[in-house]
Structure formats: structure tokens, C-alpha cells
Protein backbone atom coordinates (compact mmCIF):
# COMPACT_ATOMS: atom_id res chain seq x y z
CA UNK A 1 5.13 -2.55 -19.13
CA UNK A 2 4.40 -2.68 -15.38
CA UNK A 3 4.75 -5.27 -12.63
CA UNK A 4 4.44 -9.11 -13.17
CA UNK A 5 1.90 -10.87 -10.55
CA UNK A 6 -1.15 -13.14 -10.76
CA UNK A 7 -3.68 -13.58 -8.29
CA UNK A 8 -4.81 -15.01 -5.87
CA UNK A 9 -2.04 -14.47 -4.03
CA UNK A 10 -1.97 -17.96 -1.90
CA UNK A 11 1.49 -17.16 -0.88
CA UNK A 12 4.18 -14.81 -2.29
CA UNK A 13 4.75 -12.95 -5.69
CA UNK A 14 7.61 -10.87 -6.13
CA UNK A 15 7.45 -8.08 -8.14
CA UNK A 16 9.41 -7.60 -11.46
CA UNK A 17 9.73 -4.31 -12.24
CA UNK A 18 9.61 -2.79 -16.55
CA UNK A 19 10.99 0.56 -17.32
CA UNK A 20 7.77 2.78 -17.80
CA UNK A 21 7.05 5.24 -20.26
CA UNK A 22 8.95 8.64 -19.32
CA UNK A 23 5.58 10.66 -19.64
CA UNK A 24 3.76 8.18 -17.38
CA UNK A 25 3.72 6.80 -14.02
CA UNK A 26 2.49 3.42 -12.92
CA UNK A 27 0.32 2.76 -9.81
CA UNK A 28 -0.58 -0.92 -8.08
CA UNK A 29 -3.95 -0.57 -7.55
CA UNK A 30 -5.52 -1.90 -3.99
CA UNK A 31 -9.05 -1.71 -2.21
CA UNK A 32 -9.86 0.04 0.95
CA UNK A 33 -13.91 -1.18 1.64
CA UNK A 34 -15.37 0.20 -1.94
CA UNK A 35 -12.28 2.60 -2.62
CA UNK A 36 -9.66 2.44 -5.28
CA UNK A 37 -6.11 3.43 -4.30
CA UNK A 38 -3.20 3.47 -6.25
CA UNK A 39 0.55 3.37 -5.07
CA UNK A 40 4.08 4.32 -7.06
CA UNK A 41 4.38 0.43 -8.19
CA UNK A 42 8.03 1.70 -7.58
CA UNK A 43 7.56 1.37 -3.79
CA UNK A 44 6.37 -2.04 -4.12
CA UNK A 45 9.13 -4.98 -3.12
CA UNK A 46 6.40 -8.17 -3.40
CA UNK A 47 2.64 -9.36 -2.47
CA UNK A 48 2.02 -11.66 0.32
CA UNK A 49 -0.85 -13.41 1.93
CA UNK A 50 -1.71 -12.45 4.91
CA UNK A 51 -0.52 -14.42 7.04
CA UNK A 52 0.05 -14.25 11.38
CA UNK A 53 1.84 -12.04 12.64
CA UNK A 54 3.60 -11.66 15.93
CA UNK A 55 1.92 -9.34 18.42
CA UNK A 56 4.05 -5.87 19.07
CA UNK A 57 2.65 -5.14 23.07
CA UNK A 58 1.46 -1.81 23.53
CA UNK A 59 1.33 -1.09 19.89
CA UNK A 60 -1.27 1.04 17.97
CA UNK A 61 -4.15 -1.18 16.99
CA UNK A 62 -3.31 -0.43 13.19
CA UNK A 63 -0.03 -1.85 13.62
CA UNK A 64 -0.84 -5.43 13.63
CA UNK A 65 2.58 -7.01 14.50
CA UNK A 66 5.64 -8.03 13.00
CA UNK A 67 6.56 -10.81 10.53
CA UNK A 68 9.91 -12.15 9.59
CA UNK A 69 10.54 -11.45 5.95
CA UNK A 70 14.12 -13.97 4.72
CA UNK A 71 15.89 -12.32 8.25
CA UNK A 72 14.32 -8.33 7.72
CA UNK A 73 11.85 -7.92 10.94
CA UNK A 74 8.70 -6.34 8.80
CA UNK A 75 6.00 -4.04 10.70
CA UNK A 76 2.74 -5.17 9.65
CA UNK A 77 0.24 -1.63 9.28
CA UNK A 78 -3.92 -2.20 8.44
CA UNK A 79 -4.64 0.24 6.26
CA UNK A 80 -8.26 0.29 7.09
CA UNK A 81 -7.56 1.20 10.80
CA UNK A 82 -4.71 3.31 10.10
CA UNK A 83 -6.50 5.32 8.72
CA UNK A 84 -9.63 5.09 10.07
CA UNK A 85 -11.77 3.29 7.75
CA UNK A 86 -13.25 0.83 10.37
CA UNK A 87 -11.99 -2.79 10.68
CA UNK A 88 -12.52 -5.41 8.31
CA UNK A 89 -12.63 -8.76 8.41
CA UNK A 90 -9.48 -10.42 6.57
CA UNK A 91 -10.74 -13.01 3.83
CA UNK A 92 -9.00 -14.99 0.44
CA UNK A 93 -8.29 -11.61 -1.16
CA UNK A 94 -6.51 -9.53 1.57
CA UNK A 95 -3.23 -9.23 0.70
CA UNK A 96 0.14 -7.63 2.55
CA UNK A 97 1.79 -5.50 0.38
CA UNK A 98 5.69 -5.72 1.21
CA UNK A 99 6.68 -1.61 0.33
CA UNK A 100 10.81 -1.19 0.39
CA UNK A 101 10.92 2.65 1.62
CA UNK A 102 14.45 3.43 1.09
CA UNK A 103 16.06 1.98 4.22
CA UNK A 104 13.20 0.51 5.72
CA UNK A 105 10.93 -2.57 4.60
CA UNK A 106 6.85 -2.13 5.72
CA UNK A 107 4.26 -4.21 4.63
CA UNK A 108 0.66 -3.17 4.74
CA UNK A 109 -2.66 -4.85 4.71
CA UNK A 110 -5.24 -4.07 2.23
CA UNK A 111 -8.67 -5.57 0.89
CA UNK A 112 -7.45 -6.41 -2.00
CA UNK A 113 -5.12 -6.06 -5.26
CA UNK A 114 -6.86 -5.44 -8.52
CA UNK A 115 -3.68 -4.50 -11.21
CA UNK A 116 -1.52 -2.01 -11.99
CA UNK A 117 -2.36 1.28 -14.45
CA UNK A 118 -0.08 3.35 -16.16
CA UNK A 119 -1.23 7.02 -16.03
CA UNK A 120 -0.45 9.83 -17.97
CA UNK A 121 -0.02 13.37 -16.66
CA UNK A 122 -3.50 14.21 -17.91
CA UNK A 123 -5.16 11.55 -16.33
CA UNK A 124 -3.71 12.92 -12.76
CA UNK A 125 -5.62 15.65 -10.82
CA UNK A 126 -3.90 17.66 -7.67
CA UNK A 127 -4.90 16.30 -4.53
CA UNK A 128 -8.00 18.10 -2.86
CA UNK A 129 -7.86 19.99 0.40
CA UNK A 130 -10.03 18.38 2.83
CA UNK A 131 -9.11 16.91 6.37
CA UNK A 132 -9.04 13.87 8.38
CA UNK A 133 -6.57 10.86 8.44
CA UNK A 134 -5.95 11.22 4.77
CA UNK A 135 -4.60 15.04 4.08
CA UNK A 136 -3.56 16.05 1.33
CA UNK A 137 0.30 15.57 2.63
CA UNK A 138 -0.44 12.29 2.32
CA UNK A 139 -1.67 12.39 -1.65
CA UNK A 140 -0.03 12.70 -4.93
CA UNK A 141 -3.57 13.33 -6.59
CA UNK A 142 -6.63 11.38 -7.60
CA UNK A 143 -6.27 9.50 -11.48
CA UNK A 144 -8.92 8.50 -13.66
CA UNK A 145 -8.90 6.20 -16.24
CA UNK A 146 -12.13 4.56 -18.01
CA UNK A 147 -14.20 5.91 -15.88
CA UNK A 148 -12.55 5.11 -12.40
CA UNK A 149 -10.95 7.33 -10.43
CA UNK A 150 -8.03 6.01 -7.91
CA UNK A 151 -7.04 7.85 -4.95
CA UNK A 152 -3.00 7.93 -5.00
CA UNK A 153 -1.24 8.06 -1.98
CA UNK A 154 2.35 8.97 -0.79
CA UNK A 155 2.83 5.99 0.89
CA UNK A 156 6.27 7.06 2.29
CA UNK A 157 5.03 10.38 3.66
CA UNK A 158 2.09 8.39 5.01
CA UNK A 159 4.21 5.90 6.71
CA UNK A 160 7.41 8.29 7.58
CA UNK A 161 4.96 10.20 9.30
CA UNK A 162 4.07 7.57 11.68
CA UNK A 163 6.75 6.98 14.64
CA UNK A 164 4.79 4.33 15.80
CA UNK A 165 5.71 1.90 13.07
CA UNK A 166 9.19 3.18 13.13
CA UNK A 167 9.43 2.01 16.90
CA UNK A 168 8.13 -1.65 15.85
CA UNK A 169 11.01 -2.60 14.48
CA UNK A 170 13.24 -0.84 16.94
């Protein structure tokens, strides 16, 4: 029930996808400084490493270059700076998370990985209204579940939105 991986994540671990329950949805779970996050495990192609990257010139600083992924050219986003969470010094448990997005491959850095959670629709509250770099656009609600709560993000509305990650790989 949910996606196969085992930390640390000293190089790559693809992701094997289980059917989930029809009346739930399951989330990987990744850090953001002292926030929980959770994604549509769905979205989620593999976990990497990080590893260097090669510089994009003139790119956004939250774009931190390119990698080449078995012959797919992958943009590289921080998380932290793109959305404005400060910068943060990569360690042993920052991972790139390799998202497939329909007809585009991204992979984004983040603290860490934690696990994945399968939520039911009454542990999923509607996104609040507030502003800044993370709008409710970019939300599918916040989830609790033994006493955490996970902010969970549209990751493809938060990175279709972006033209500058788009033009990366151009």
C-alpha cells in the first residue's frame, strides 16, 4: 500500500507504485526547515541524492541547474528558495525528488523525505486563504494524521506556473 523506498538515499530509489484505497489518497511526505509537506505520491517518478548539477546562466536562483537523468535533461528547482523559505545548507538527508508531470520530468530539492501517508477524506482540510509564495492555487489542503498536520501541495500547478523552469530545459 504506497511507494517502496528506504533511506538514506545514497544514490537512487525508484519508486514502485500500489493501487491505493479508492476512498484515500497517498502523499510522500518531505521537509521544508521544520515543515511537513506532502505530495500526490502519484507525481513521484524516483528519489535521488543530490548530487551537482550543471549551472543554467541567467537562471532564477531557485532553479539550481540541470542534471542528465538516462538521456531526459531534468531542471533542478530548491524548494526552499522557490518559495521563499531562505536557503539551506544541503547535508546527508537532502534529497531530489524526480516528479514526472505529464510531459515534462522536474526534480526538486527538499530537506528531507520522511514516508508516505495514506489519507482519508476526513483527515483533509480545504486549503486556507492567505498570501505569499504559497497561495492557495498552489494547495490541495492541509492533512492531519496522529497529531501532524502536512501541508499538501499541487506540485504541478506550482511548477506549471513557473516559465522559468519551463525555459531550462528549452
Amino acid at each position: 500500500m504506497g511507494v517502496l523506498f528506504s533511506p538514506p538515499f545514497s544514490n537512487t530509489y525508484q519508486m514502485t507504485h500500489h493501487t491505493s484505497d479508492a476512498s484515500g489518497q497517498e502523499f510522500l511526505v518531505f521537509t521544508l526547515g521544520a515543515e511537513e509537506y506532502g505530495l500526490d505520491i502519484l507525481k513521484v517518478q524516483e528519489i535521488r541524492g543530490y548530487e551537482k548539477v550543471t549551472h543554467i546562466a541567467n537562471a532564477p536562483a531557485y532553479i539550481k541547474g540541470v542534471i542528465d537523468l538516462r538521456g531526459v535533461i531534468v531542471p533542478i528547482v530548491d524548494m526552499r528558495l522557490r518559495l521563499n523559505l531562505g536557503r539551506a545548507d544541503y547535508n546527508q538527508q537532502t534529497v531530489v525528488i524526480i516528479l514526472n508531470l505529464g510531459e515534462r520530468v522536474v526534480g526538486m530539492v527538499v530537506d528531507s523525505v520522511s514516508d508516505v501517508l495514506a489519507l482519508g477524506p476526513d483527515q483533509i482540510s480545504p486549503a486556507p486563504k492567505f498570501g505569499g509564495a504559497m497561495t492557495a492555487e498552489y494547495l490541495t489542503g492541509l492533512g492531519t494524521v496522529d497529531g501532524r498536520m502536512l501541508i499538501l501541495v499541487d506540485i504541478e500547478t506550482l511548477m506549471a506556473g513557473d516559465e522559468s523552469i519551463q525555459a531550462a530545459v528549452a
